[in-house]
Protein backbone atom coordinates (compact mmCIF):
# COMPACT_ATOMS: atom_id res chain seq x y z
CA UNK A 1 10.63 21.17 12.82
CA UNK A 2 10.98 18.45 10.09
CA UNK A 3 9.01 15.81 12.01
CA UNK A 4 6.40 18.38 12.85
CA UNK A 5 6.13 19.35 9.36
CA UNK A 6 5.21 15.53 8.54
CA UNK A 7 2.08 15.43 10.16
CA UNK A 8 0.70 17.73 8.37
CA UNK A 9 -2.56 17.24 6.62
CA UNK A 10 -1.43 16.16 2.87
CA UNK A 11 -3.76 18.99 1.50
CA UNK A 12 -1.55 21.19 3.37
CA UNK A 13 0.40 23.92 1.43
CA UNK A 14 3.49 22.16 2.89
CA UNK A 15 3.03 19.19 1.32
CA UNK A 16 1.61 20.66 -1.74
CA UNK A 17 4.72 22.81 -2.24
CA UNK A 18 6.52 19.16 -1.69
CA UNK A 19 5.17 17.04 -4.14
CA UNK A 20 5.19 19.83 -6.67
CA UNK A 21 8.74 20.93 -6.82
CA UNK A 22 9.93 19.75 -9.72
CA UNK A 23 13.75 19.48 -8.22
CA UNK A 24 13.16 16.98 -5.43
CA UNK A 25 11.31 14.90 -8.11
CA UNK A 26 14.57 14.58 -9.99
CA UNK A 27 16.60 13.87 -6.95
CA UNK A 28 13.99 11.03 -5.64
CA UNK A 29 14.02 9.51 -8.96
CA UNK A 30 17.84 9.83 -9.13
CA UNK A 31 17.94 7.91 -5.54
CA UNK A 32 15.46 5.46 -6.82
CA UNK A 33 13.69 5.59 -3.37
CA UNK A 34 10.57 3.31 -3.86
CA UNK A 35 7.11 4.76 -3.50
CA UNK A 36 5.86 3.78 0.15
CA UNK A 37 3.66 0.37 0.30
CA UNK A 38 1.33 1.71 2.55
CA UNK A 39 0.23 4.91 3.39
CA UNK A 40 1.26 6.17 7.27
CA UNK A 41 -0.91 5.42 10.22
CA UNK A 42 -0.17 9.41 11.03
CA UNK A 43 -3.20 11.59 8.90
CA UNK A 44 -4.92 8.15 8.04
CA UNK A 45 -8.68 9.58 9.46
CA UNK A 46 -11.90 8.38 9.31
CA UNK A 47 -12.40 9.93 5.73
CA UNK A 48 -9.87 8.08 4.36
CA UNK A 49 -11.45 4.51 5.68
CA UNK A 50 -14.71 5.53 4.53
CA UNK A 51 -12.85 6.29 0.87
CA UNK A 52 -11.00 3.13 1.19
CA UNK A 53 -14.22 0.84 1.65
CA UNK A 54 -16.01 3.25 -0.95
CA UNK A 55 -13.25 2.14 -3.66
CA UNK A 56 -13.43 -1.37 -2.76
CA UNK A 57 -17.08 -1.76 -2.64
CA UNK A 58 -17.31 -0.14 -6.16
CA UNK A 59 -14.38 -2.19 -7.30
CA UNK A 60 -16.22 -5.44 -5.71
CA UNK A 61 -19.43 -4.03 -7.91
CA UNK A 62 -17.02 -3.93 -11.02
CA UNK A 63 -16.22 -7.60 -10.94
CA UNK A 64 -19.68 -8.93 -9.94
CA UNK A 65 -20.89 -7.59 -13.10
CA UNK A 66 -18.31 -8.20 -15.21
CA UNK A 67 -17.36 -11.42 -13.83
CA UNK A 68 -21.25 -12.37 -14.46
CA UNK A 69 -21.14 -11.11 -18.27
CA UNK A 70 -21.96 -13.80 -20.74
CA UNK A 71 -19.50 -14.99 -23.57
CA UNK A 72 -15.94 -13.63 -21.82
CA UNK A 73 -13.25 -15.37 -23.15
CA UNK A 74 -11.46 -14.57 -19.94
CA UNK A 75 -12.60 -13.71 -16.38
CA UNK A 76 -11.41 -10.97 -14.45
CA UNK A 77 -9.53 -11.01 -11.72
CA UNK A 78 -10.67 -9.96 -8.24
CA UNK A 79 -9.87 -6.57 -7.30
CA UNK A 80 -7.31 -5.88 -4.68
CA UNK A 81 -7.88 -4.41 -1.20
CA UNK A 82 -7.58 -0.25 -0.77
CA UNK A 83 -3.66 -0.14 1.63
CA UNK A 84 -4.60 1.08 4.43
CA UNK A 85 -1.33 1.94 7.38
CA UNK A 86 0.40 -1.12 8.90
CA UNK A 87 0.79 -0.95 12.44
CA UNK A 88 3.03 -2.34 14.76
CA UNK A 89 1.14 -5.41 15.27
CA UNK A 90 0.66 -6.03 10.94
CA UNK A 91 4.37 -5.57 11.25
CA UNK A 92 5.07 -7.61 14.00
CA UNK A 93 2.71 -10.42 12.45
CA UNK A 94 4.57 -10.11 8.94
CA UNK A 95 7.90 -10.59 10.74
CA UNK A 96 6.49 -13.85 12.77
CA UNK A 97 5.15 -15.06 9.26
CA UNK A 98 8.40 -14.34 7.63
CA UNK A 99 10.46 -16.23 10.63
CA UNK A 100 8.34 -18.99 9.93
CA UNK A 101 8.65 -19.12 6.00
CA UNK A 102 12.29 -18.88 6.70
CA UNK A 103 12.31 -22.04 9.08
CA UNK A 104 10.42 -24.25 6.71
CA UNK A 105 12.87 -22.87 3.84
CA UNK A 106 15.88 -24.37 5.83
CA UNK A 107 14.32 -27.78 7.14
CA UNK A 108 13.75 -28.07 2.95
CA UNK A 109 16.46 -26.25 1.04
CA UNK A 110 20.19 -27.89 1.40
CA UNK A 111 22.23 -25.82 3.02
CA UNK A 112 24.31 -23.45 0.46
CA UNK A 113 27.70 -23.50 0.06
C-alpha cells in the first residue's frame, strides 16, 4: 500500500496530510534524515521540466543584468541549474566518475597507515 501511496501526485491529500503533520516533522528532524538531492524520477512530468527551464531562464535573465550593471564592487555568481531526477545512467556515470577520482587519489596519496 505504502509504495503505492508514493506515487502519488505531491498535490495529493496524501501527501499534503504528510508534509503537514507536525509529529513526523519532529521525528525526521530527530533522525536527522537529509532532505533528498534530487527530486524522484516517479511524478517528475512535463510541467515540472517546463517549471524547471522557466526558473533557470529567469535566473539566467537575473545575472545578465546584474552581472552587466555598472560600478559593482562584486559580480554575481552564476545561478545554479533547477535538480531535476537522476536516473540510473546519472547514477551509474557518478559512480564511474567517482571510481576514477578514487584511482587517481591512490596513484597520488601515500598509502595510510
Amino acid at each position: 500500500m505504502l509504495r503505492l501511496l508514493r506515487h502519488l501526485p505531491r498535490y495529493s491529500r496524501y501527501w499534503v496530510a504528510l508534509h503537514d503533520d507536525d509529529e513526523l516533522a519532529v521525528r525526521r528532524a530527530r533522525h536527522e534524515q537529509p532532505a533528498a538531492a534530487h527530486p524522484p524520477l516517479a511524478g517528475w512530468d512535463e510541467f515540472d521540466e517546463l517549471r524547471a527551464v522557466i526558473r533557470e531562464e529567469l535566473a539566467a535573465l537575473r545575472y545578465a543584468v546584474v552581472a552587466t550593471t555598472p560600478g559593482l564592487k562584486q559580480q554575481p555568481r552564476p545561478p545554479k541549474p533547477v535538480r531535476r531526477p537522476l536516473t540510473a545512467q546519472d547514477r551509474q556515470e557518478r559512480r564511474e566518475d567517482q571510481r576514477k577520482h578514487d584511482l587517481i587519489v591512490k596513484q597520488v596519496l601515500p598509502p595510510r597507515g
